[in-house]
N, C-alpha and C. Protein backbone atom coordinates (compact mmCIF):
# COMPACT_ATOMS: atom_id res chain seq x y z
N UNK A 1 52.14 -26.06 -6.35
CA UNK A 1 51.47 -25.10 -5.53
C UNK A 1 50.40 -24.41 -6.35
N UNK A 2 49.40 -24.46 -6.10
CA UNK A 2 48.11 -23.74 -6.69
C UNK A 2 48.08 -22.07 -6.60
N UNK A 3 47.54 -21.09 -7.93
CA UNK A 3 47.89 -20.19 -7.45
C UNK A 3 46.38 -19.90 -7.09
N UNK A 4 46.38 -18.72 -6.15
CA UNK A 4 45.12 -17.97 -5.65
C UNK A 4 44.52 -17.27 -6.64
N UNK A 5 43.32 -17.06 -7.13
CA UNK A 5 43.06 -16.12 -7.86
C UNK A 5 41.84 -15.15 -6.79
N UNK A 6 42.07 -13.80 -6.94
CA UNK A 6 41.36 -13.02 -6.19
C UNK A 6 39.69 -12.73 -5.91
N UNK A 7 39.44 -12.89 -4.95
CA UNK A 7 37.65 -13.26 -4.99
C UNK A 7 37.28 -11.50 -4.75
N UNK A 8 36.04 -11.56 -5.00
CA UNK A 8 35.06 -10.31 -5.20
C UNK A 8 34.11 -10.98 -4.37
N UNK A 9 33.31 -9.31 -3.78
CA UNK A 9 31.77 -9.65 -3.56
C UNK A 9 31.03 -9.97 -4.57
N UNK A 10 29.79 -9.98 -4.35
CA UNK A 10 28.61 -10.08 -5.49
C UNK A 10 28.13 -8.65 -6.41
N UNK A 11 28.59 -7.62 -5.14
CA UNK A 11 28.57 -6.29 -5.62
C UNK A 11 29.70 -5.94 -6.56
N UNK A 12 30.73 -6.11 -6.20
CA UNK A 12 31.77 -5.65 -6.96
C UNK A 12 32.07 -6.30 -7.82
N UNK A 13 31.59 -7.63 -8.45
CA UNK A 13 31.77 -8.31 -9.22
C UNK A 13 30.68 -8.01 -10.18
N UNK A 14 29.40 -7.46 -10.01
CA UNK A 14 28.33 -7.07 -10.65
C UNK A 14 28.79 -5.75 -11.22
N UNK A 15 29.46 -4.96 -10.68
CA UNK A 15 30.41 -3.75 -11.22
C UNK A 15 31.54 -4.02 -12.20
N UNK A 16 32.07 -4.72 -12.23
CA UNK A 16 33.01 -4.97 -12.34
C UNK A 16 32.57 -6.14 -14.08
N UNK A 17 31.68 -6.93 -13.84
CA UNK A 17 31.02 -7.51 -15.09
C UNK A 17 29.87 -6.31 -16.02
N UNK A 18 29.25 -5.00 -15.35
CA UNK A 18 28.81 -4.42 -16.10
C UNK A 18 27.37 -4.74 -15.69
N UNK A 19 26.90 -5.14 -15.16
CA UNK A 19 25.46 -6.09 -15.01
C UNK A 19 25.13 -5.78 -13.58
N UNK A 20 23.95 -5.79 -12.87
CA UNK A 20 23.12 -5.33 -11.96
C UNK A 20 23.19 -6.58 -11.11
N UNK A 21 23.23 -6.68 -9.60
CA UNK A 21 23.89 -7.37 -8.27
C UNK A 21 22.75 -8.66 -8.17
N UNK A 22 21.49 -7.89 -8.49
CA UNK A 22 20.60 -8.70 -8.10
C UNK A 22 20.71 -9.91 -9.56
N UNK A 23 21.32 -9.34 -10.57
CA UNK A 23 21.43 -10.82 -11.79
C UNK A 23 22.54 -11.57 -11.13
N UNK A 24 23.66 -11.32 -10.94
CA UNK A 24 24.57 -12.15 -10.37
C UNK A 24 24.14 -12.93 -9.23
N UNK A 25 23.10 -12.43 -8.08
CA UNK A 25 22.56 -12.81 -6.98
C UNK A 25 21.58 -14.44 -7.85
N UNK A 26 20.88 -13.84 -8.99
CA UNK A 26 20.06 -14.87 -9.30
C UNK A 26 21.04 -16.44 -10.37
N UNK A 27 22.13 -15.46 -10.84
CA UNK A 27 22.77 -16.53 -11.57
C UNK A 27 23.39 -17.50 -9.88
N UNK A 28 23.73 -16.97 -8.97
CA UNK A 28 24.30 -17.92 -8.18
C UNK A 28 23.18 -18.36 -7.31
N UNK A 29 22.22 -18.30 -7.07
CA UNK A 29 21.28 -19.27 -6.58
C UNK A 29 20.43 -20.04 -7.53
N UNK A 30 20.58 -19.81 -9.02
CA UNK A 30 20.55 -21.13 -10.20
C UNK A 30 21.80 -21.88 -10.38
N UNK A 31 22.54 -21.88 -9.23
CA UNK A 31 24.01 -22.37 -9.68
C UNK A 31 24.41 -22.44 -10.86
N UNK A 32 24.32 -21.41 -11.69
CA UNK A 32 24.98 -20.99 -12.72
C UNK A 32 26.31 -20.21 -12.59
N UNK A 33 26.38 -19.85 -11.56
CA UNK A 33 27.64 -19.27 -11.04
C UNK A 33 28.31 -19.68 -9.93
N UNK A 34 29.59 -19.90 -9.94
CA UNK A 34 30.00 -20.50 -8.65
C UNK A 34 30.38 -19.44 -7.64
N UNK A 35 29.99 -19.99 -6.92
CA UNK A 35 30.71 -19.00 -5.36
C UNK A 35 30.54 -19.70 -4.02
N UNK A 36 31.32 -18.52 -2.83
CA UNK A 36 31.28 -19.25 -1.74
C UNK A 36 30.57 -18.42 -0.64
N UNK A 37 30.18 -18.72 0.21
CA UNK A 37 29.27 -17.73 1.19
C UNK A 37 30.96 -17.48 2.21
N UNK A 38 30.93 -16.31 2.52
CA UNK A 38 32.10 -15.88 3.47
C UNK A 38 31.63 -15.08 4.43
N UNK A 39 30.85 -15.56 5.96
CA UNK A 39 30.26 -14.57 6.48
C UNK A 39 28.47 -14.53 5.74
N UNK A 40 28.40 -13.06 5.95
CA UNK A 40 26.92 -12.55 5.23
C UNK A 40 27.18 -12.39 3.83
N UNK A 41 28.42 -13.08 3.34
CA UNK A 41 28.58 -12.50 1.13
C UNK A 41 29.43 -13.39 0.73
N UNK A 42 28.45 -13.50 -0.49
CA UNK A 42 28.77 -14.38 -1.91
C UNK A 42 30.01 -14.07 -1.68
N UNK A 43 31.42 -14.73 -1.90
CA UNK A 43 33.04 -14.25 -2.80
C UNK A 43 32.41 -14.83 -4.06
N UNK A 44 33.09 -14.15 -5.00
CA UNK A 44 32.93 -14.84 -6.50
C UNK A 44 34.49 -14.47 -7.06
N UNK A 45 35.09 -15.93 -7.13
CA UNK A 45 36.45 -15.72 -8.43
C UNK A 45 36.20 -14.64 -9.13
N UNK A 46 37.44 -14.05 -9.64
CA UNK A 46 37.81 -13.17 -10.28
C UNK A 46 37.73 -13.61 -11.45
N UNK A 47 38.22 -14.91 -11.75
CA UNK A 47 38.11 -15.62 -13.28
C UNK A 47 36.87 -16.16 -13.48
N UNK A 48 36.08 -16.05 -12.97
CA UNK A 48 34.67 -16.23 -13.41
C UNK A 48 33.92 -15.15 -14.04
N UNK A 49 34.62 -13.87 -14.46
CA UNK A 49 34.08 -13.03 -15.04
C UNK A 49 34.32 -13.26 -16.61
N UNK A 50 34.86 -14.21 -17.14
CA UNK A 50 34.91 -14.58 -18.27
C UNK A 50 34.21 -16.21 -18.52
N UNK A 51 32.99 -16.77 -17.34
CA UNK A 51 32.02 -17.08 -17.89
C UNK A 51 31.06 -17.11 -18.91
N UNK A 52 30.66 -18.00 -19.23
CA UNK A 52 29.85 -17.92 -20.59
C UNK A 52 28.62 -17.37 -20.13
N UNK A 53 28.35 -17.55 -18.95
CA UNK A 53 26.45 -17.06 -18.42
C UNK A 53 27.12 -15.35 -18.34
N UNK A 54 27.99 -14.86 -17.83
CA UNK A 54 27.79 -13.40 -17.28
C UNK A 54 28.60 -12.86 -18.83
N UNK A 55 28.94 -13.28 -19.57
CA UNK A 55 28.91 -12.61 -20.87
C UNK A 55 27.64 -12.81 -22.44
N UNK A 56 26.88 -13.80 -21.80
CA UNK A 56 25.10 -13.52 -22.07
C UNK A 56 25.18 -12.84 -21.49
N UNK A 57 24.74 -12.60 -20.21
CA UNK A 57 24.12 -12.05 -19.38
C UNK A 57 24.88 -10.43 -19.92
N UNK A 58 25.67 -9.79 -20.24
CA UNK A 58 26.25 -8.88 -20.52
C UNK A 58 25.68 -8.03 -21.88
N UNK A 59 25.72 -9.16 -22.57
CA UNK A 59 25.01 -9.11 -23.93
C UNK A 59 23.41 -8.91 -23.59
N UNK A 60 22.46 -9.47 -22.59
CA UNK A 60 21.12 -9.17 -23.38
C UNK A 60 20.60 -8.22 -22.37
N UNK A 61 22.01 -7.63 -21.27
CA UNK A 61 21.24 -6.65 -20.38
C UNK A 61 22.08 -5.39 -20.86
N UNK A 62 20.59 -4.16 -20.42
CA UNK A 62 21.00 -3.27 -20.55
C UNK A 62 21.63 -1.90 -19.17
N UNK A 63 22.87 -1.94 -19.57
CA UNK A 63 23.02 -0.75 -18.66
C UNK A 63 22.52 0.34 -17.81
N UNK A 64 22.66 0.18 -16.49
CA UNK A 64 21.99 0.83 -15.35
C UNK A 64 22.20 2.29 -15.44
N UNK A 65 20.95 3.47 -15.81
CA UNK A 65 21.59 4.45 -16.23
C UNK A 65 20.96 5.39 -15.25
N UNK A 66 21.59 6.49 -14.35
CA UNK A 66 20.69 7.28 -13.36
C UNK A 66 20.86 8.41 -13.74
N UNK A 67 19.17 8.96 -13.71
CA UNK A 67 19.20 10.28 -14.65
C UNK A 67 19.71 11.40 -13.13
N UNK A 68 20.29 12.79 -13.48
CA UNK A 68 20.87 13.51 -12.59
C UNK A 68 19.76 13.75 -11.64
N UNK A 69 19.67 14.26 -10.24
CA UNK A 69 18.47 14.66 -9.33
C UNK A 69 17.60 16.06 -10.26
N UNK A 70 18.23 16.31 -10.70
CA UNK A 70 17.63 17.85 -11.58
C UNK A 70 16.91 16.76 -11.90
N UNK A 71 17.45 16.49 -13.43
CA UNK A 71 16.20 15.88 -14.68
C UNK A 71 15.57 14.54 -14.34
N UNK A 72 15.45 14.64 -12.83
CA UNK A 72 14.37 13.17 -12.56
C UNK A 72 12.90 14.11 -12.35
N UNK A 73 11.46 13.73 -12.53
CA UNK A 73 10.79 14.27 -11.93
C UNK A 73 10.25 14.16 -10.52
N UNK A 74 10.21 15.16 -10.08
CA UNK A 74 9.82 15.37 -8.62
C UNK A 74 8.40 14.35 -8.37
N UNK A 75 8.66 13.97 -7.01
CA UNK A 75 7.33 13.04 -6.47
C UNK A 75 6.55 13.47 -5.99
N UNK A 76 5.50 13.83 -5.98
CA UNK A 76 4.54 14.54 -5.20
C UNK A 76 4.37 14.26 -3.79
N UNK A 77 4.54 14.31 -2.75
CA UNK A 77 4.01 14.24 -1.56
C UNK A 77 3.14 14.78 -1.04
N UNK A 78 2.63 13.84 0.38
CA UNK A 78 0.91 14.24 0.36
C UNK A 78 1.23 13.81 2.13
N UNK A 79 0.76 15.00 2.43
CA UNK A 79 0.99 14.92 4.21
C UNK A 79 -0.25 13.87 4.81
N UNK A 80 0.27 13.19 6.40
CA UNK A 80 -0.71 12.77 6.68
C UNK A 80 -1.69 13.15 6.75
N UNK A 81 -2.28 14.22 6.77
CA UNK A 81 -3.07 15.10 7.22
C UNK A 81 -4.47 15.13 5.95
N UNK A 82 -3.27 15.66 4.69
CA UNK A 82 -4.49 16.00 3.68
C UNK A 82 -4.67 14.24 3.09
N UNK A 83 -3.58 13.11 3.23
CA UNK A 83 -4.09 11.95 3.05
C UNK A 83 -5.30 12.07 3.79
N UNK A 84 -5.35 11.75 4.91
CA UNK A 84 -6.65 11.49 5.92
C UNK A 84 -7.74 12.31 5.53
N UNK A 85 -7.82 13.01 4.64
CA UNK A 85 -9.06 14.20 4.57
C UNK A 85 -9.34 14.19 3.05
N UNK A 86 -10.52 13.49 2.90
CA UNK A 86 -10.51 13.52 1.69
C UNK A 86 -11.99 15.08 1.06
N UNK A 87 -11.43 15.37 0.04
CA UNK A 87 -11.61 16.70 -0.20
C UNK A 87 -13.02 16.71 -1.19
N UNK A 88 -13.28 15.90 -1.69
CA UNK A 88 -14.42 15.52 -2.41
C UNK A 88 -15.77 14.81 -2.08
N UNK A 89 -15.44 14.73 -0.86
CA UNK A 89 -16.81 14.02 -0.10
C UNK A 89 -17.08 15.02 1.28
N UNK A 90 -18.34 15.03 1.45
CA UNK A 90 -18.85 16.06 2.75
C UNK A 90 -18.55 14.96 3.79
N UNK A 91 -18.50 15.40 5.00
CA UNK A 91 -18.26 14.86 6.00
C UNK A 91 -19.43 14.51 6.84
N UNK A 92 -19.46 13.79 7.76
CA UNK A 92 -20.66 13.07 8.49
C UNK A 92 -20.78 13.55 10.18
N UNK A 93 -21.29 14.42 10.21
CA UNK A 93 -21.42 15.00 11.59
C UNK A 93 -21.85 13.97 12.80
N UNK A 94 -21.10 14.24 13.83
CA UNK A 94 -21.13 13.62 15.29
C UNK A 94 -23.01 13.62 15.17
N UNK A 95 -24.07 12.91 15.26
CA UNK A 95 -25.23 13.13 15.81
C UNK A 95 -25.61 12.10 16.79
N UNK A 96 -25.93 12.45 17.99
CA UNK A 96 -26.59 11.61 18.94
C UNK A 96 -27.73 10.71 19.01
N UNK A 97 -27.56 10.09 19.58
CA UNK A 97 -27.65 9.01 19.28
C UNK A 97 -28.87 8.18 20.23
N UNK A 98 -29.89 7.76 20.54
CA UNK A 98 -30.48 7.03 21.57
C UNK A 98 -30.10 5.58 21.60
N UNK A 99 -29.80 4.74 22.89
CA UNK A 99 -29.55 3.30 22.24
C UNK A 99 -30.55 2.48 21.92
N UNK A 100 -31.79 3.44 21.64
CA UNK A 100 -33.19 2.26 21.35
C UNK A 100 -33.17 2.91 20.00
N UNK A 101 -32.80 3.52 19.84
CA UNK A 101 -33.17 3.80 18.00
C UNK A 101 -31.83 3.30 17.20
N UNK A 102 -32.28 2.54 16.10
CA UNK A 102 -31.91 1.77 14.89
C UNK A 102 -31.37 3.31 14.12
N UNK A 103 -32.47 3.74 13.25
CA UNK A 103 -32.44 4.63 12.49
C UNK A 103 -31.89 6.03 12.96
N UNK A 104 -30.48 6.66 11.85
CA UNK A 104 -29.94 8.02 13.03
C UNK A 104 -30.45 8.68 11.61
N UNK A 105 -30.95 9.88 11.64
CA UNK A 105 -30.63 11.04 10.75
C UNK A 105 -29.61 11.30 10.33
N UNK A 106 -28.93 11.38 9.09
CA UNK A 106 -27.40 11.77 8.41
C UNK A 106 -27.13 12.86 7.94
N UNK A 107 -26.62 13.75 8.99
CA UNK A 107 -26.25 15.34 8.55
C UNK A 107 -25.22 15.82 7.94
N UNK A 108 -24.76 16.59 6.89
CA UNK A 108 -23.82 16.74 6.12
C UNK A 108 -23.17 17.81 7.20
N UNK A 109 -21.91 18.13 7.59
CA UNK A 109 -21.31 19.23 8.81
C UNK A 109 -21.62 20.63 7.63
N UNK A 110 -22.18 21.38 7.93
CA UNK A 110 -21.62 22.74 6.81
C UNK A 110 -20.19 22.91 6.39
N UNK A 111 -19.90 23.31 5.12
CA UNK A 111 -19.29 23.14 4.31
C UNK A 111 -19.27 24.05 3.20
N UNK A 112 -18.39 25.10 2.94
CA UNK A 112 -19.13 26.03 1.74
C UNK A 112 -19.13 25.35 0.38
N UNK A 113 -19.82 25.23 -0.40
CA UNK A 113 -19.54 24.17 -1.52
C UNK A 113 -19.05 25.50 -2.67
N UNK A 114 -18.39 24.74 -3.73
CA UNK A 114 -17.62 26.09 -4.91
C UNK A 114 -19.37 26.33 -5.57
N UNK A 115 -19.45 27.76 -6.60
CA UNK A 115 -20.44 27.69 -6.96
C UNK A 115 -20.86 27.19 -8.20
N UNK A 116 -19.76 26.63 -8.62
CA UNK A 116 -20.00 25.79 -10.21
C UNK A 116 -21.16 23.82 -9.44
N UNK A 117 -20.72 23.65 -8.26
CA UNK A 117 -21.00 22.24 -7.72
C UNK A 117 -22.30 22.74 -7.21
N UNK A 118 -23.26 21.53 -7.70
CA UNK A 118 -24.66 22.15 -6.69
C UNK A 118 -24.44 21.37 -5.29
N UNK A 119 -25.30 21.59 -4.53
CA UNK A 119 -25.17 21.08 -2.97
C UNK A 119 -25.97 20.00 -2.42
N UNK A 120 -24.84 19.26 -1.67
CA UNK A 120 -25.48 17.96 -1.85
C UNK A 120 -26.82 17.90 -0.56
N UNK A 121 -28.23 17.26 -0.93
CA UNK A 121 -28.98 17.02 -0.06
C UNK A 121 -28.74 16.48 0.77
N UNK A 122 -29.42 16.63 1.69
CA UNK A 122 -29.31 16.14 3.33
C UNK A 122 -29.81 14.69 3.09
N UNK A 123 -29.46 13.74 3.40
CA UNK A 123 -29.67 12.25 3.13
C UNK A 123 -30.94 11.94 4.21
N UNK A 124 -31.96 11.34 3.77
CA UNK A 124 -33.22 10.66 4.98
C UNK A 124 -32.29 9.82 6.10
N UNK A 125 -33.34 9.82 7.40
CA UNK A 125 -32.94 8.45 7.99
C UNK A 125 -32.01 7.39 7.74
N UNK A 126 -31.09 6.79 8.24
CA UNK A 126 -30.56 5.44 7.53
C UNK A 126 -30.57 4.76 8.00
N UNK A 127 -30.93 3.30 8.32
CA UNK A 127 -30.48 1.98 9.07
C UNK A 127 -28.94 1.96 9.59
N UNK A 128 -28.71 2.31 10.60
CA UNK A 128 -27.12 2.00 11.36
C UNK A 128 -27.03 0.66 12.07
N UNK A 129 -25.45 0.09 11.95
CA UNK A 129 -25.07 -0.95 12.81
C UNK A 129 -24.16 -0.99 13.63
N UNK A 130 -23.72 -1.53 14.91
CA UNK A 130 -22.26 -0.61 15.45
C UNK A 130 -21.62 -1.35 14.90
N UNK A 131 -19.99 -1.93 15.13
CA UNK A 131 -19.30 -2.16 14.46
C UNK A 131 -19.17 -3.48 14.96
N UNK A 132 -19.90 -4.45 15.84
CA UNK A 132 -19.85 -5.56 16.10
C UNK A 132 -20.93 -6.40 15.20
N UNK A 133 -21.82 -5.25 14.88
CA UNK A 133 -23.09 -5.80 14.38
C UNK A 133 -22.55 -6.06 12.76
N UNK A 134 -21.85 -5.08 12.37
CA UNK A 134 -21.17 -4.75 11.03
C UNK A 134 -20.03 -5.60 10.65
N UNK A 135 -19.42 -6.75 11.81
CA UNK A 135 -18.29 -7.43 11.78
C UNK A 135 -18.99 -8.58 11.53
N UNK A 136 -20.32 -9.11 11.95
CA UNK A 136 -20.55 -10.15 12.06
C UNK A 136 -21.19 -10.38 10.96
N UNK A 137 -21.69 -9.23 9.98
CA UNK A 137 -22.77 -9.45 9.10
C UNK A 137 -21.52 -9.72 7.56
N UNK A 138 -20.37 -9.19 7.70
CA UNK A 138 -19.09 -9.34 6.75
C UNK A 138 -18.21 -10.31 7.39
N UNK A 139 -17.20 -10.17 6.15
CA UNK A 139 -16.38 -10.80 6.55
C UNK A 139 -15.17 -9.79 6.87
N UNK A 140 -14.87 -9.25 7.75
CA UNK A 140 -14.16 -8.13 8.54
C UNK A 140 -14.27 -8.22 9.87
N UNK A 141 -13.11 -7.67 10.51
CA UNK A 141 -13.19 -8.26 11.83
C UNK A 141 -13.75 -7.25 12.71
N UNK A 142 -13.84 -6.35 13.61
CA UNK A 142 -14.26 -5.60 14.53
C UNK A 142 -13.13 -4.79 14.10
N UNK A 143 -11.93 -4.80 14.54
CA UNK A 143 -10.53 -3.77 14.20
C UNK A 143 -10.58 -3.78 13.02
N UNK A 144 -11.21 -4.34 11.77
CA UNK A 144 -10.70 -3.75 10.49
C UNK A 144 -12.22 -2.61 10.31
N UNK A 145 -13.10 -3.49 10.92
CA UNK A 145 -14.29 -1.96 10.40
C UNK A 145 -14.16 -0.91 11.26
N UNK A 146 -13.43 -1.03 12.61
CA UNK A 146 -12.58 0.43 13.34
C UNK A 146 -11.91 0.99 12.35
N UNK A 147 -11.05 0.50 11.79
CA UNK A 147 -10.00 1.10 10.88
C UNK A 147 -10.82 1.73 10.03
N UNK A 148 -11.38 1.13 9.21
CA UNK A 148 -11.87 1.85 7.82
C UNK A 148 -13.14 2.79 8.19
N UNK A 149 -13.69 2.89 9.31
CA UNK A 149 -14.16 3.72 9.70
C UNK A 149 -13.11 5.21 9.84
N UNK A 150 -12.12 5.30 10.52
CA UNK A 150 -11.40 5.85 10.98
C UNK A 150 -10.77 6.87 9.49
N UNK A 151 -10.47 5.71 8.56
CA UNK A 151 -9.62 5.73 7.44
C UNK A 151 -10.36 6.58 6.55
N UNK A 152 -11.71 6.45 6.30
CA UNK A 152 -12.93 6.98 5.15
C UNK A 152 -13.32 6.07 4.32
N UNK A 153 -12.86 4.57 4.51
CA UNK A 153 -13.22 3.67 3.44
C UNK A 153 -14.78 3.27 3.92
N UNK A 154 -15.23 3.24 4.74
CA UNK A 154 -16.09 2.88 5.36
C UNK A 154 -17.30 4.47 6.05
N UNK A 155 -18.33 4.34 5.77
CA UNK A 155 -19.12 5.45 6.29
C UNK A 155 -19.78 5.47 7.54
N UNK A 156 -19.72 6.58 8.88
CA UNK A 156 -20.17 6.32 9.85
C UNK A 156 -20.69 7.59 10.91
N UNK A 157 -21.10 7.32 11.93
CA UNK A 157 -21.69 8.26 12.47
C UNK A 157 -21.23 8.12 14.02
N UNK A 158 -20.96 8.74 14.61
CA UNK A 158 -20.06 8.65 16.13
C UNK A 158 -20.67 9.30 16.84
N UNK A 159 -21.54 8.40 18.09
CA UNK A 159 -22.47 8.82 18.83
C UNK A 159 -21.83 9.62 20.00
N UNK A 160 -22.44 10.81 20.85
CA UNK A 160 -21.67 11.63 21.98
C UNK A 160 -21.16 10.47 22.61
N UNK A 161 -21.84 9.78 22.97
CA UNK A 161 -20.29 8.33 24.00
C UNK A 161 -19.12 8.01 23.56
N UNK A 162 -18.93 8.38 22.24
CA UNK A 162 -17.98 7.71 21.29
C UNK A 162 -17.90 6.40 20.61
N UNK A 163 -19.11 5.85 20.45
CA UNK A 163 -19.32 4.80 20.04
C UNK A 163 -19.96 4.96 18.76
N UNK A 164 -19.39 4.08 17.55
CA UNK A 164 -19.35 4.15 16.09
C UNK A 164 -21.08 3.68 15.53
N UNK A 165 -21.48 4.12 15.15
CA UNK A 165 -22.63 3.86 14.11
C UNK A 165 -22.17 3.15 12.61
N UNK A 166 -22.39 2.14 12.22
CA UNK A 166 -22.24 2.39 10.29
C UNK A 166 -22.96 2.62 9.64
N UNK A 167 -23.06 3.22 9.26
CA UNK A 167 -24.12 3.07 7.76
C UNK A 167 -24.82 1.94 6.93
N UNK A 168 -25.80 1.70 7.18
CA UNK A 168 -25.94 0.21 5.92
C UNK A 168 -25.66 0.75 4.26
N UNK A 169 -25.59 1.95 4.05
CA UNK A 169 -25.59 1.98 2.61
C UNK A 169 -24.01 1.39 2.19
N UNK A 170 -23.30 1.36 3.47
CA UNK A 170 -21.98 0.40 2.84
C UNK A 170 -22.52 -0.47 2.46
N UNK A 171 -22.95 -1.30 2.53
CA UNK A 171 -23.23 -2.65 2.20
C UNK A 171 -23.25 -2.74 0.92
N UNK A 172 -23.92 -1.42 0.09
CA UNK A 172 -24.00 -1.33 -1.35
C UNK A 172 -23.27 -1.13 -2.16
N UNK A 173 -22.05 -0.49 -1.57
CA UNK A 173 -20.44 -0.11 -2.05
C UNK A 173 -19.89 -1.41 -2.45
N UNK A 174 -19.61 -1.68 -3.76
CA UNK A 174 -19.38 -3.19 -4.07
C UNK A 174 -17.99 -3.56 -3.39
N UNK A 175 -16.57 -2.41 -2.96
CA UNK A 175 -15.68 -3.17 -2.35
C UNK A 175 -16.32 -3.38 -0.84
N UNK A 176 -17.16 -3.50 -0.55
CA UNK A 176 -17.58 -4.25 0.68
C UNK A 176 -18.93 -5.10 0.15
N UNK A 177 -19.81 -4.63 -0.38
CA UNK A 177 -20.72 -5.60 -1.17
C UNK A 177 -19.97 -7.18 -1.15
N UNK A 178 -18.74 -7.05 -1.36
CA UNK A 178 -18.44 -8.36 -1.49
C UNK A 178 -18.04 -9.06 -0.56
N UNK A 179 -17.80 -8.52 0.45
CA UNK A 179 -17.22 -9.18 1.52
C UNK A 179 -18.75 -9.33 2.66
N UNK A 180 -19.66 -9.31 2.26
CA UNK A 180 -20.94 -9.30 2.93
C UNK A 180 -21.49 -11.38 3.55
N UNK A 181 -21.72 -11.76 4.34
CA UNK A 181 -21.35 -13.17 4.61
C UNK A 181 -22.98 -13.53 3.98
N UNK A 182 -22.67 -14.72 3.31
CA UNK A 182 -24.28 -15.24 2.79
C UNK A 182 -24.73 -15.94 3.75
């Protein structure tokens, strides 16, 4: 009569050898370790903890150590809000728009600037494209230059209809510079 010897998960056997779930996970899909799937989990023999791989494996890893919630440092979090708003660039005022004119004027919204920063000039005229014109001339689709319009990666001007203007000086911004179609 054969005797049973007692099976473990992958977890508790990774406890139990001293060593982290995801090494045991990788020794048994190098079949370096035997086991059996039971359900959704590895069993692993009990006498397989005196393997030659999981006592390397014991030896060249080091112990999982978690510092207390005190002495971890805190993560900064950043609301959607001030994500979406970036604090170092002036913003691009709503200006209207004719649909026979190319060229919109680019108004900075007022803004008190600190008094150490001088203030940025009002930018000339610019060549605008809407965002179909701006999809076709890159390689970006219509919804990704919505997005990055939306986002701040992208610079733009939003006519009273609600319809997007871009800027051509993106074009000069090398992470889009590159995506420009030859």
């Amino acid at each position: 009569m054969a005797t049973q010897t007692k099976s473990m998960t992958a977890g508790e056997f990774a406890k139990a050898a001293g060593v982290s779930a995801a090494s045991i996970s990788k020794l048994i899909r190098d079949g370096k370790l035997k086991a059996r799937k039971e359900g959704a989990k590895w069993m692993i023999s009990q006498n397989q903890l005196d393997a030659k791989v999981v006592r390397e494996l014991k030896r060249t890893s080091k112990p999982a150590t978690l510092k207390p919630a005190a002495a971890r440092p805190a993560r900064a979090r950043l609301t959607r809000s001030a994500a979406a708003t970036p604090t170092h660039e002036p913003r691009v005022s709503a200006v209207p728009v004719s649909p026979a004119s190319e060229t919109v004027p680019v108004v900075s919204a007022p803004k008190p600037a600190p008094a150490d920063q001088p203030v940025p000039e009002a930018r000339p005229a610019e060549k605008t494209y809407t965002i179909a014109e701006f999809a076709a001339m890159t390689y970006l689709t219509e919804k990704g230059v919505a997005e990055w319009l939306r986002t701040g990666r992208i610079k733009g001007i939003q006519k009273e209809t609600g319809e997007w203007r871009v800027l051509a000086s993106n074009l000069l911004v090398p992470d889009i510079s590159r995506l420009v179609r030859k």
